[in-house]
PDB file of N, CA and C in Angstrom:
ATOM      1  N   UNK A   1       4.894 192.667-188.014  1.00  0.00           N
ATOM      2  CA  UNK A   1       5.132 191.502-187.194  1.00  0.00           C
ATOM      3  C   UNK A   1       6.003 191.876-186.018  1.00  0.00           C
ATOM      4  N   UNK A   2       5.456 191.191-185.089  1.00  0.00           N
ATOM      5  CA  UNK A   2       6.790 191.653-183.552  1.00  0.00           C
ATOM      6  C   UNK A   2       7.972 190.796-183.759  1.00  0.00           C
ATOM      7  N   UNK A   3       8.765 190.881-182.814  1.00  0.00           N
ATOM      8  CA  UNK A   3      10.100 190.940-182.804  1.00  0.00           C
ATOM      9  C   UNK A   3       9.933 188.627-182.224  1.00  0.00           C
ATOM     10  N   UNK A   4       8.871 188.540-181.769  1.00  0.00           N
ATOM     11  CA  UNK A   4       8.809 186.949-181.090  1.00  0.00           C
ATOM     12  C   UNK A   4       8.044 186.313-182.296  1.00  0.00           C
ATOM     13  N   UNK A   5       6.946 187.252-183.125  1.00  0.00           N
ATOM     14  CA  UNK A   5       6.574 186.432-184.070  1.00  0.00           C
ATOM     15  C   UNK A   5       7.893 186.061-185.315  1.00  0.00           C
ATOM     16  N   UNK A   6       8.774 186.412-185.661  1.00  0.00           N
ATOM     17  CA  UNK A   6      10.369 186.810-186.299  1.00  0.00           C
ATOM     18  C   UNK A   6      10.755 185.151-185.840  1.00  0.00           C
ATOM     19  N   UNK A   7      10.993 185.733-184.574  1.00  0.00           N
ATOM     20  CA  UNK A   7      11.771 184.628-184.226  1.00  0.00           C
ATOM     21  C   UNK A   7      11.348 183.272-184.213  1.00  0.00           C
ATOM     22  N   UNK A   8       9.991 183.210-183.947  1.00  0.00           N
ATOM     23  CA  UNK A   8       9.243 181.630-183.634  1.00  0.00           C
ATOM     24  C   UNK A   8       9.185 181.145-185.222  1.00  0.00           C
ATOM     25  N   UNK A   9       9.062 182.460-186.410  1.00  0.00           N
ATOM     26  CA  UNK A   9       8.849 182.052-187.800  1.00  0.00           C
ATOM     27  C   UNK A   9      10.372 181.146-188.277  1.00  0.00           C
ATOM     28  N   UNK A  10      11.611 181.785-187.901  1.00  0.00           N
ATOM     29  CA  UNK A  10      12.720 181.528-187.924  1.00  0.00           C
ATOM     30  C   UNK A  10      13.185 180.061-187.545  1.00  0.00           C
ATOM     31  N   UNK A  11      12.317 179.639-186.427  1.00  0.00           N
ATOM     32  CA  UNK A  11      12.436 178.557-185.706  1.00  0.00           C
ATOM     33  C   UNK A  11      12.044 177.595-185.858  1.00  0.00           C
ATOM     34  N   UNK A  12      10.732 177.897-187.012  1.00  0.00           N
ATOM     35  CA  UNK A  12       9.781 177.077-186.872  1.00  0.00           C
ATOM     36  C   UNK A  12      10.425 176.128-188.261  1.00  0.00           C
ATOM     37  N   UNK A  13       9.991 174.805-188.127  1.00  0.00           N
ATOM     38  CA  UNK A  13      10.747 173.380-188.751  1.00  0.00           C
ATOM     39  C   UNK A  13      10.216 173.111-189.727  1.00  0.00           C
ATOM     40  N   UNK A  14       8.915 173.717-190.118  1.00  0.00           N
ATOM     41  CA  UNK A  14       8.370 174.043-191.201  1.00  0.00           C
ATOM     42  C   UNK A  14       9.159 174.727-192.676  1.00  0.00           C
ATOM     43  N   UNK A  15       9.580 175.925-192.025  1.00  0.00           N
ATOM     44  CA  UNK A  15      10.259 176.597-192.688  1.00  0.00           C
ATOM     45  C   UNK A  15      11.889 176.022-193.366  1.00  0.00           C
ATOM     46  N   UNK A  16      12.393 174.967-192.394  1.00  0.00           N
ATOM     47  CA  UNK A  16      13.555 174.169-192.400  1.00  0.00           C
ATOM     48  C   UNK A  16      13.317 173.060-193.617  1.00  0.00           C
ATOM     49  N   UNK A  17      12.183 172.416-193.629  1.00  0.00           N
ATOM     50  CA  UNK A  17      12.095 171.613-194.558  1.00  0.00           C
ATOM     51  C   UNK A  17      11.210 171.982-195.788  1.00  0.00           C
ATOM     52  N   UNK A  18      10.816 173.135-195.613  1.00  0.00           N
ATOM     53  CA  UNK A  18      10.610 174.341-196.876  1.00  0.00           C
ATOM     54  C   UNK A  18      11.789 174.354-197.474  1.00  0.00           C
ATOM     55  N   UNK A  19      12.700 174.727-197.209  1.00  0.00           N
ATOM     56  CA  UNK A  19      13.939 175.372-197.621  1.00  0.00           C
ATOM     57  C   UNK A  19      14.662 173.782-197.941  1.00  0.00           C
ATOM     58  N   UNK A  20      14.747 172.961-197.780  1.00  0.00           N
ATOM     59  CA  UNK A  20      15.511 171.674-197.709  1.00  0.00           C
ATOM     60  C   UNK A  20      14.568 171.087-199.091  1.00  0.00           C
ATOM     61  N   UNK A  21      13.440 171.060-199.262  1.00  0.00           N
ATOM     62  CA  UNK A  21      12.994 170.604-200.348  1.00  0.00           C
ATOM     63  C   UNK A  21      12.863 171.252-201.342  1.00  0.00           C
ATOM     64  N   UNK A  22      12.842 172.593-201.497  1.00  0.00           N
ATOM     65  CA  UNK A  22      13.725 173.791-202.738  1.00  0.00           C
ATOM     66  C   UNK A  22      15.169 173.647-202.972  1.00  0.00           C
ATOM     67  N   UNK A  23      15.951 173.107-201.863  1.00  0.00           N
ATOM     68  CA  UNK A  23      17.341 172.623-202.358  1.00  0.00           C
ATOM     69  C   UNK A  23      17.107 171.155-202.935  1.00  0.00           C
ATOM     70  N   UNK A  24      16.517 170.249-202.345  1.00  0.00           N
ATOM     71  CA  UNK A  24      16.615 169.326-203.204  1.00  0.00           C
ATOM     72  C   UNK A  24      15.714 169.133-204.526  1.00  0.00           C
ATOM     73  N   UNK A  25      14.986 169.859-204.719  1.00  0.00           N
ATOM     74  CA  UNK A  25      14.191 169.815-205.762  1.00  0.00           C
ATOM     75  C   UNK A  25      15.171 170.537-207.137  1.00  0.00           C
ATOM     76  N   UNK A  26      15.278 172.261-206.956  1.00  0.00           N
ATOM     77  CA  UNK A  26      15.735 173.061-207.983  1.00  0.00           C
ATOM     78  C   UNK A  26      17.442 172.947-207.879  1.00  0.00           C
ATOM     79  N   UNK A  27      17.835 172.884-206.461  1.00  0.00           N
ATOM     80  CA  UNK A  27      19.495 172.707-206.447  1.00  0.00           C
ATOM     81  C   UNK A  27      19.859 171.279-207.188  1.00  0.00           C
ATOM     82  N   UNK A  28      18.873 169.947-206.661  1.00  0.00           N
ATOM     83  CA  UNK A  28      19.496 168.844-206.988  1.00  0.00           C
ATOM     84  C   UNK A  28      19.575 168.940-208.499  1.00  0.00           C
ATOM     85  N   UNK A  29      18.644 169.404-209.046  1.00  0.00           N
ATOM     86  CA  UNK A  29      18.484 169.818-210.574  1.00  0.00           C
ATOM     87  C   UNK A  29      19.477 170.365-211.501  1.00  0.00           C
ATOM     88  N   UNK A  30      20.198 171.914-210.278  1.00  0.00           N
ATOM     89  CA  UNK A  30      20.750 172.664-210.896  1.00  0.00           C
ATOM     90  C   UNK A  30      22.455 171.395-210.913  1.00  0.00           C
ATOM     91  N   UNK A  31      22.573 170.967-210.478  1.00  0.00           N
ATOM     92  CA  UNK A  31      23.609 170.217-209.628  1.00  0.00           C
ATOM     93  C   UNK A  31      23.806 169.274-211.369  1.00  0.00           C
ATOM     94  N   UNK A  32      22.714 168.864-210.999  1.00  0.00           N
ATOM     95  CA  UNK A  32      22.821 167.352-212.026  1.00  0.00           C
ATOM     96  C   UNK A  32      22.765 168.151-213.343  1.00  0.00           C
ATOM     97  N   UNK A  33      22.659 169.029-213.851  1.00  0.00           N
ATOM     98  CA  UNK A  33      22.366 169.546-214.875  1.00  0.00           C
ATOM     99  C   UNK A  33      24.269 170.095-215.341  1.00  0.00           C
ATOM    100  N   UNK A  34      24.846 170.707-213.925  1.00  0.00           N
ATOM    101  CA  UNK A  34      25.962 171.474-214.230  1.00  0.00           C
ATOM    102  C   UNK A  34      27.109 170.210-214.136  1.00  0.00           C
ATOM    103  N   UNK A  35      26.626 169.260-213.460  1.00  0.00           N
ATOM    104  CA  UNK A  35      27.692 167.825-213.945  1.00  0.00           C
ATOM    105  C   UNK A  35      27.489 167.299-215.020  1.00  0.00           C
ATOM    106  N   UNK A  36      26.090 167.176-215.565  1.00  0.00           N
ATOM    107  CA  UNK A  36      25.537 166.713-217.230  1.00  0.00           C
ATOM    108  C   UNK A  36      26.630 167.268-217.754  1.00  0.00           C
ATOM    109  N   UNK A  37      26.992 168.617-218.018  1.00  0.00           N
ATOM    110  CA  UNK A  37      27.616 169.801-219.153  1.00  0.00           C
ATOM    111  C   UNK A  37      28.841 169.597-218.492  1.00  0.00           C
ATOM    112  N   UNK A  38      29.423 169.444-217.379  1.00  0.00           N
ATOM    113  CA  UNK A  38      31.049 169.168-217.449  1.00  0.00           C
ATOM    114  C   UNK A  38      31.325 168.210-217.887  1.00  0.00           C
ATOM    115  N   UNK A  39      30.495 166.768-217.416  1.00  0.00           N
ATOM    116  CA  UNK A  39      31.507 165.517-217.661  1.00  0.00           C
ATOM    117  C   UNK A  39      30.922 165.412-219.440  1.00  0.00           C
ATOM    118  N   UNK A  40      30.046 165.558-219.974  1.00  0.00           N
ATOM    119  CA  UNK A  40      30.162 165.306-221.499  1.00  0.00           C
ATOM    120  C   UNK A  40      30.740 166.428-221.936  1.00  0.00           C
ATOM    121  N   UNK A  41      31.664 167.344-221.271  1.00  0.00           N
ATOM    122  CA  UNK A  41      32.648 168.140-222.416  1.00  0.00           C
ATOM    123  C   UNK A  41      34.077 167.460-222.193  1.00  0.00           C
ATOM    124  N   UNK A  42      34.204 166.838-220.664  1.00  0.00           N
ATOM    125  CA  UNK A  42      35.177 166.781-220.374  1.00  0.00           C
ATOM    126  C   UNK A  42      36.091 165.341-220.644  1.00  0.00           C
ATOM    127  N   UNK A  43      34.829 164.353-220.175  1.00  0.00           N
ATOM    128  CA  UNK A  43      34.857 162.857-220.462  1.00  0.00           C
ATOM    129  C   UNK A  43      36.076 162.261-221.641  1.00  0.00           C
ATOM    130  N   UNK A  44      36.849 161.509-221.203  1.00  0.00           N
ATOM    131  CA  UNK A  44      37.646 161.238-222.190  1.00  0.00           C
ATOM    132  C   UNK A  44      37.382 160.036-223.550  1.00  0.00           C
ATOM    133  N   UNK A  45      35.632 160.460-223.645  1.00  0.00           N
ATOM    134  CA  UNK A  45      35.445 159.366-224.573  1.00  0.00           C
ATOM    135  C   UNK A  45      35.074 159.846-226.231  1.00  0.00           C
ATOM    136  N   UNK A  46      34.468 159.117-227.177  1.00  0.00           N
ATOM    137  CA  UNK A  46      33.515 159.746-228.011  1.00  0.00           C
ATOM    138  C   UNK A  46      32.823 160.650-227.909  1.00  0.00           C
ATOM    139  N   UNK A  47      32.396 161.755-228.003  1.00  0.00           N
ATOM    140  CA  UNK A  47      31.044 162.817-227.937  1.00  0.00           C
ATOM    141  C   UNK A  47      30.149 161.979-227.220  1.00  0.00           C
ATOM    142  N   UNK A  48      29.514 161.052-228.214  1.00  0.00           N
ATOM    143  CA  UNK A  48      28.128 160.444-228.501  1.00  0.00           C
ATOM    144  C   UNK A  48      27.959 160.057-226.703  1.00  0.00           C
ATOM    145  N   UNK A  49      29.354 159.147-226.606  1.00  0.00           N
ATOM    146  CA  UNK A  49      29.588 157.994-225.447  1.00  0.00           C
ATOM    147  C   UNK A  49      29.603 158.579-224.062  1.00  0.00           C
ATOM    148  N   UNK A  50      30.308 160.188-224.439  1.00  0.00           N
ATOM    149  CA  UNK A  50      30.647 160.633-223.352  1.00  0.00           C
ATOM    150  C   UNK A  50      29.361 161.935-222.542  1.00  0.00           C
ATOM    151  N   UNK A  51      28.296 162.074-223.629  1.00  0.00           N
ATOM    152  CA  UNK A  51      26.885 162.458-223.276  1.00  0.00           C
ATOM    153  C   UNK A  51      25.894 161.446-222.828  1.00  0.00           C
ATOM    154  N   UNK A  52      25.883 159.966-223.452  1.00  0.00           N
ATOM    155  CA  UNK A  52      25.135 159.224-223.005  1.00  0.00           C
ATOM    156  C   UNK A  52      25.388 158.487-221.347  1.00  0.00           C
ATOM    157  N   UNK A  53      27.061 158.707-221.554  1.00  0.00           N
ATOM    158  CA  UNK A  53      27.494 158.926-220.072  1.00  0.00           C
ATOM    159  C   UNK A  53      27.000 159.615-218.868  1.00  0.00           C
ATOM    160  N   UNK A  54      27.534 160.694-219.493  1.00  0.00           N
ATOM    161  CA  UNK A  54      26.942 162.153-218.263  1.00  0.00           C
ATOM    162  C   UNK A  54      25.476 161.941-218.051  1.00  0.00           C
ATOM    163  N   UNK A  55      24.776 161.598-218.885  1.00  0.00           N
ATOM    164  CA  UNK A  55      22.915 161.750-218.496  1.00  0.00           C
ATOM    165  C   UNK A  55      23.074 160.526-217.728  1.00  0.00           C
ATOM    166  N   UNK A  56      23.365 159.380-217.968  1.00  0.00           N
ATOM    167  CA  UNK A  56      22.977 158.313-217.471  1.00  0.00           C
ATOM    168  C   UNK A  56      23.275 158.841-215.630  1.00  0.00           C
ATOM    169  N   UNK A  57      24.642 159.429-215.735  1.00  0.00           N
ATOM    170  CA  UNK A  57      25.468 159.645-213.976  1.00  0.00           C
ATOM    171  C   UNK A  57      24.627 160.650-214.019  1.00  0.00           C
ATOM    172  N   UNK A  58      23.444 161.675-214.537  1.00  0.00           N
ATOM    173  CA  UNK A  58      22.898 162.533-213.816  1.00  0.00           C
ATOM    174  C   UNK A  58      21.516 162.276-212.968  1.00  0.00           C
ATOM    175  N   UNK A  59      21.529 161.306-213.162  1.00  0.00           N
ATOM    176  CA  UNK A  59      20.045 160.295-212.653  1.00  0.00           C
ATOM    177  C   UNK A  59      20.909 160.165-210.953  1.00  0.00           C
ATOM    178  N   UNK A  60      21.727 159.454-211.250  1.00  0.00           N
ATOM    179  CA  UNK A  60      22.416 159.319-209.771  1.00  0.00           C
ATOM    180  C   UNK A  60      23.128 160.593-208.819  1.00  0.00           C
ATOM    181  N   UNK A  61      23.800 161.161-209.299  1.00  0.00           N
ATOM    182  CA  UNK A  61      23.418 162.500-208.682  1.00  0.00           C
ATOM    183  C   UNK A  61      22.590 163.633-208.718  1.00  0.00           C
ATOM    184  N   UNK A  62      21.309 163.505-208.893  1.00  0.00           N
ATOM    185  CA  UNK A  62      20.509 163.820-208.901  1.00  0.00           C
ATOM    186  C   UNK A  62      19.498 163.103-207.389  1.00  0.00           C
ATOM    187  N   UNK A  63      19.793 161.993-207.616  1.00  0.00           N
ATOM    188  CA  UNK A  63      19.344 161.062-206.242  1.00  0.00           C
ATOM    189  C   UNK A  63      19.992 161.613-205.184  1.00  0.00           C
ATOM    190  N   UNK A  64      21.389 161.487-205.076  1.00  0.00           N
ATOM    191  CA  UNK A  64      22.988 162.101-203.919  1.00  0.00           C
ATOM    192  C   UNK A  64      21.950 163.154-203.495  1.00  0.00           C
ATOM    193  N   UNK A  65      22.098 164.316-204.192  1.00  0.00           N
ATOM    194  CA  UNK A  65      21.476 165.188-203.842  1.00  0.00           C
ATOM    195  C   UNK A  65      20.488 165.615-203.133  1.00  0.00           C
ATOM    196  N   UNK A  66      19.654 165.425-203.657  1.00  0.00           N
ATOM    197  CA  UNK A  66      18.324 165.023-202.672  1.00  0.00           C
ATOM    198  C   UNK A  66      18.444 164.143-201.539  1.00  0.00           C
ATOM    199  N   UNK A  67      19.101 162.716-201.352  1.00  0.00           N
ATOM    200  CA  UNK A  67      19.603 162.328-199.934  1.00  0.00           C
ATOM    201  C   UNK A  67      20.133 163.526-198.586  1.00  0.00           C
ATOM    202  N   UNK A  68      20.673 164.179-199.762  1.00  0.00           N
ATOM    203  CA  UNK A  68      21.847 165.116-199.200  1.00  0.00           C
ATOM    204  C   UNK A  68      21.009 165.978-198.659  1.00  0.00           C
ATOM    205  N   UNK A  69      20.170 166.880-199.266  1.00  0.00           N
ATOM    206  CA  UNK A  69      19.739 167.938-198.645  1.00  0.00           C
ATOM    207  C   UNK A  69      18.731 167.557-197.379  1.00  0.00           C
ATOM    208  N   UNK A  70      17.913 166.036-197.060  1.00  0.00           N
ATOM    209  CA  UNK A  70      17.338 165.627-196.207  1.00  0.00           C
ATOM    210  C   UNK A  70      18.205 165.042-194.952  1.00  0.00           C
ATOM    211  N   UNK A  71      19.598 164.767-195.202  1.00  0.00           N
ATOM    212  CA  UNK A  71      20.447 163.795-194.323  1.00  0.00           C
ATOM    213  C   UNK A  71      21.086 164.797-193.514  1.00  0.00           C
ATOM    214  N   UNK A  72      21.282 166.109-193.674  1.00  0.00           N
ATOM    215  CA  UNK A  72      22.445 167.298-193.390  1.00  0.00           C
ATOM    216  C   UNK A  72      21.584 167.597-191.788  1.00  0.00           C
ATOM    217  N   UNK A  73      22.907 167.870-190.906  1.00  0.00           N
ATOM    218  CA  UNK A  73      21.774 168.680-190.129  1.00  0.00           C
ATOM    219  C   UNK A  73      20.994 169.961-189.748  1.00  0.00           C
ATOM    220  N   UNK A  74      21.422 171.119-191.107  1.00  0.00           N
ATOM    221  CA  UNK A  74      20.825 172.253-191.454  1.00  0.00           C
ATOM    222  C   UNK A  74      20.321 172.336-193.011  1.00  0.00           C
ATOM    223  N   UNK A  75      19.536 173.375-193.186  1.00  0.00           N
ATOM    224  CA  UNK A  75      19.382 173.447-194.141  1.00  0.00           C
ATOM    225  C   UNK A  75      20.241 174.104-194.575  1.00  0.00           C
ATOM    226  N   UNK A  76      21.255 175.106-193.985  1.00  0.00           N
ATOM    227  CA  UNK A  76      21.957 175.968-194.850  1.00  0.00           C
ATOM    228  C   UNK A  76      23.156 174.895-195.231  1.00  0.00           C
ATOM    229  N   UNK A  77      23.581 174.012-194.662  1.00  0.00           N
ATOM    230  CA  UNK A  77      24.502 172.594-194.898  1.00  0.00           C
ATOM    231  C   UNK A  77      23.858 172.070-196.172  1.00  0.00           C
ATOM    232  N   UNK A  78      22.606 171.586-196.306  1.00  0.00           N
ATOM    233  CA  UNK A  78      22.282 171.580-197.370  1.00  0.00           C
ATOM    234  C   UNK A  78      22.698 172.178-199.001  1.00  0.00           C
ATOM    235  N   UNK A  79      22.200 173.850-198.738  1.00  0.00           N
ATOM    236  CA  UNK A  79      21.843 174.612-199.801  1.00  0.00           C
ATOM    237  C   UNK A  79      23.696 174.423-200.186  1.00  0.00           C
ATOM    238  N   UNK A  80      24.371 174.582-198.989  1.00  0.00           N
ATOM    239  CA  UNK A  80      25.693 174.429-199.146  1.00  0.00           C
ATOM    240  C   UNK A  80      26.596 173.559-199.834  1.00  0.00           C
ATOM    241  N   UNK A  81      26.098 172.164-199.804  1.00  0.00           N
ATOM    242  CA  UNK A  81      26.504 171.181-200.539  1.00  0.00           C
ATOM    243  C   UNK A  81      26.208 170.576-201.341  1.00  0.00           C
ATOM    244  N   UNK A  82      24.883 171.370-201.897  1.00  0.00           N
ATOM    245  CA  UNK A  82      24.302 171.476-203.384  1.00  0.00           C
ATOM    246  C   UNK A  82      24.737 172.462-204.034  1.00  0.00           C
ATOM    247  N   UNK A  83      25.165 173.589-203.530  1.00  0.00           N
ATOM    248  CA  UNK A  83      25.161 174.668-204.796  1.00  0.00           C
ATOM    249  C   UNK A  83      27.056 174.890-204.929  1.00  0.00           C
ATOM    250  N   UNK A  84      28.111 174.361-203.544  1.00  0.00           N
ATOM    251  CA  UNK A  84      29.164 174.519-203.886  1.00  0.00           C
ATOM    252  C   UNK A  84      29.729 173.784-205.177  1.00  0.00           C
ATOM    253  N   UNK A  85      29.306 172.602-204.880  1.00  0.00           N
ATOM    254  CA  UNK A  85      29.548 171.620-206.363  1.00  0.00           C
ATOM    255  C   UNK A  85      29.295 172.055-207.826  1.00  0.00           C
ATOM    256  N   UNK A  86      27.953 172.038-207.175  1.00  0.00           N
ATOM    257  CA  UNK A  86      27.327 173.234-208.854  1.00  0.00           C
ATOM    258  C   UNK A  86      28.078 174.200-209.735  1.00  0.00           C
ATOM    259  N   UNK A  87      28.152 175.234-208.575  1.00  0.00           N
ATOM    260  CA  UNK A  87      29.332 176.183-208.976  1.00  0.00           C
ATOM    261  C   UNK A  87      30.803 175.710-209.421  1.00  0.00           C
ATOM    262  N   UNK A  88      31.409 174.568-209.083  1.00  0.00           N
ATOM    263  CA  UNK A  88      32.460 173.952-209.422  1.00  0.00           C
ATOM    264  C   UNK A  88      32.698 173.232-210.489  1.00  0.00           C
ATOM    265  N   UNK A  89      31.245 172.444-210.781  1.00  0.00           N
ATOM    266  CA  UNK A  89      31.223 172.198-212.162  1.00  0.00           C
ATOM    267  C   UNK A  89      30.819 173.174-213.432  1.00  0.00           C
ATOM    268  N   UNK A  90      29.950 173.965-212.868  1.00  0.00           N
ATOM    269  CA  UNK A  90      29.680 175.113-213.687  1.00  0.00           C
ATOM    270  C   UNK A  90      30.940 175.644-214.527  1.00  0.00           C
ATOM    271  N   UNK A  91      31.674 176.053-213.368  1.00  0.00           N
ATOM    272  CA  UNK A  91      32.912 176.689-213.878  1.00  0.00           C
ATOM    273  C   UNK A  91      33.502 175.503-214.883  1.00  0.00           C
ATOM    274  N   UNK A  92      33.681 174.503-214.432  1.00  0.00           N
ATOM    275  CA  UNK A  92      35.065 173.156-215.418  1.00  0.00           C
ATOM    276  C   UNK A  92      33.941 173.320-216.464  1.00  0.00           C
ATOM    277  N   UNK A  93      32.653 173.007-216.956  1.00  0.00           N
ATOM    278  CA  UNK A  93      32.179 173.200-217.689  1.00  0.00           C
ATOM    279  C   UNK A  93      32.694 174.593-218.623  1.00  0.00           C
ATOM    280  N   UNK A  94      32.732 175.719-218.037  1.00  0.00           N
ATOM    281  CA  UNK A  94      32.909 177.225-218.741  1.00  0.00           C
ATOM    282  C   UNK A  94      34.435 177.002-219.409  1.00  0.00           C
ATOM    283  N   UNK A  95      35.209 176.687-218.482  1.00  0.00           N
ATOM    284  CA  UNK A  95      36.671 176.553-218.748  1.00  0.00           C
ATOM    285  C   UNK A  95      37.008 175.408-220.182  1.00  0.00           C
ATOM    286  N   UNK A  96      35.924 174.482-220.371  1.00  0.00           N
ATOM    287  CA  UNK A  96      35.746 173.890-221.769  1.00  0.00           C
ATOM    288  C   UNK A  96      35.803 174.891-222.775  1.00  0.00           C
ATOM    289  N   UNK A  97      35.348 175.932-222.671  1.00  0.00           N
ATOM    290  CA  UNK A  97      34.821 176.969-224.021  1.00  0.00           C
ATOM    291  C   UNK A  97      33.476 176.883-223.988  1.00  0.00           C
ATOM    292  N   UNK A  98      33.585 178.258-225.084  1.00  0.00           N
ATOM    293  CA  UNK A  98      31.881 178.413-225.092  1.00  0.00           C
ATOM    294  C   UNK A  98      31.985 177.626-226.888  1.00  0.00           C
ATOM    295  N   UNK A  99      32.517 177.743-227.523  1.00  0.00           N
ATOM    296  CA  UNK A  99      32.548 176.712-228.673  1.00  0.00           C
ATOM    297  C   UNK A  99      32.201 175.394-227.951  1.00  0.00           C
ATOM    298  N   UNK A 100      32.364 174.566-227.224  1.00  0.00           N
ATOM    299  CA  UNK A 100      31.879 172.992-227.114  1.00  0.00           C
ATOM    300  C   UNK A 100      30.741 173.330-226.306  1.00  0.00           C
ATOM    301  N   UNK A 101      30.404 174.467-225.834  1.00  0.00           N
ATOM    302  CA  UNK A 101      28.703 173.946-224.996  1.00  0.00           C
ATOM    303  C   UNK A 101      27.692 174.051-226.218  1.00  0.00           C
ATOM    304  N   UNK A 102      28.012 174.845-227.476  1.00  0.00           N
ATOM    305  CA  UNK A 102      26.737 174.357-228.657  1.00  0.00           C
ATOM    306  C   UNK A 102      26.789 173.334-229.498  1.00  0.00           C
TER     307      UNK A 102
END
């Protein structure tokens, strides 16, 4: 490929909302999945109360998300404010123990 086909591929808005609907599809996923596993370890309720919790709030950020990755005005803003969170809950999740994630 030449050096203008690169660039017009780079440019092209196609590719922008390629990338914006893989963040909101697998990020919003990964997102809602890594808040599922923090807030029912973390939640200050019953087990039972505090899982039926977290799923119920993963429906709604799961939505956020996906707003999010279409509302931003890049995609890398996007991938950015799907996967920093992720990683943030990921971790408060880990910092529970690996005894309460089975």
């Amino acid at each position: 490929m030449s050096r203008l086909s690169l660039q017009r591929l780079a440019a092209s808005p196609g590719l922008g909302v390629a990338s914006r609907t893989v963040a909101a599809v697998f990020g919003g996923y990964a997102l809602a999945a890594c808040a599922t596993t923090a807030l029912a370890l973390w939640l200050p309720a019953a087990p039972a109360t505090a899982v039926i919790t977290a799923n119920l709030l993963s429906f709604l950020i799961y939505t956020v998300a996906v707003l999010w990755a279409f509302a931003t005005r890049t995609a890398t803003r996007a991938w950015a404010g799907i996967l920093a969170p992720a990683l943030l809950l990921a971790a408060l999740a880990w910092l529970a123990g690996p005894e309460n994630l089975l």
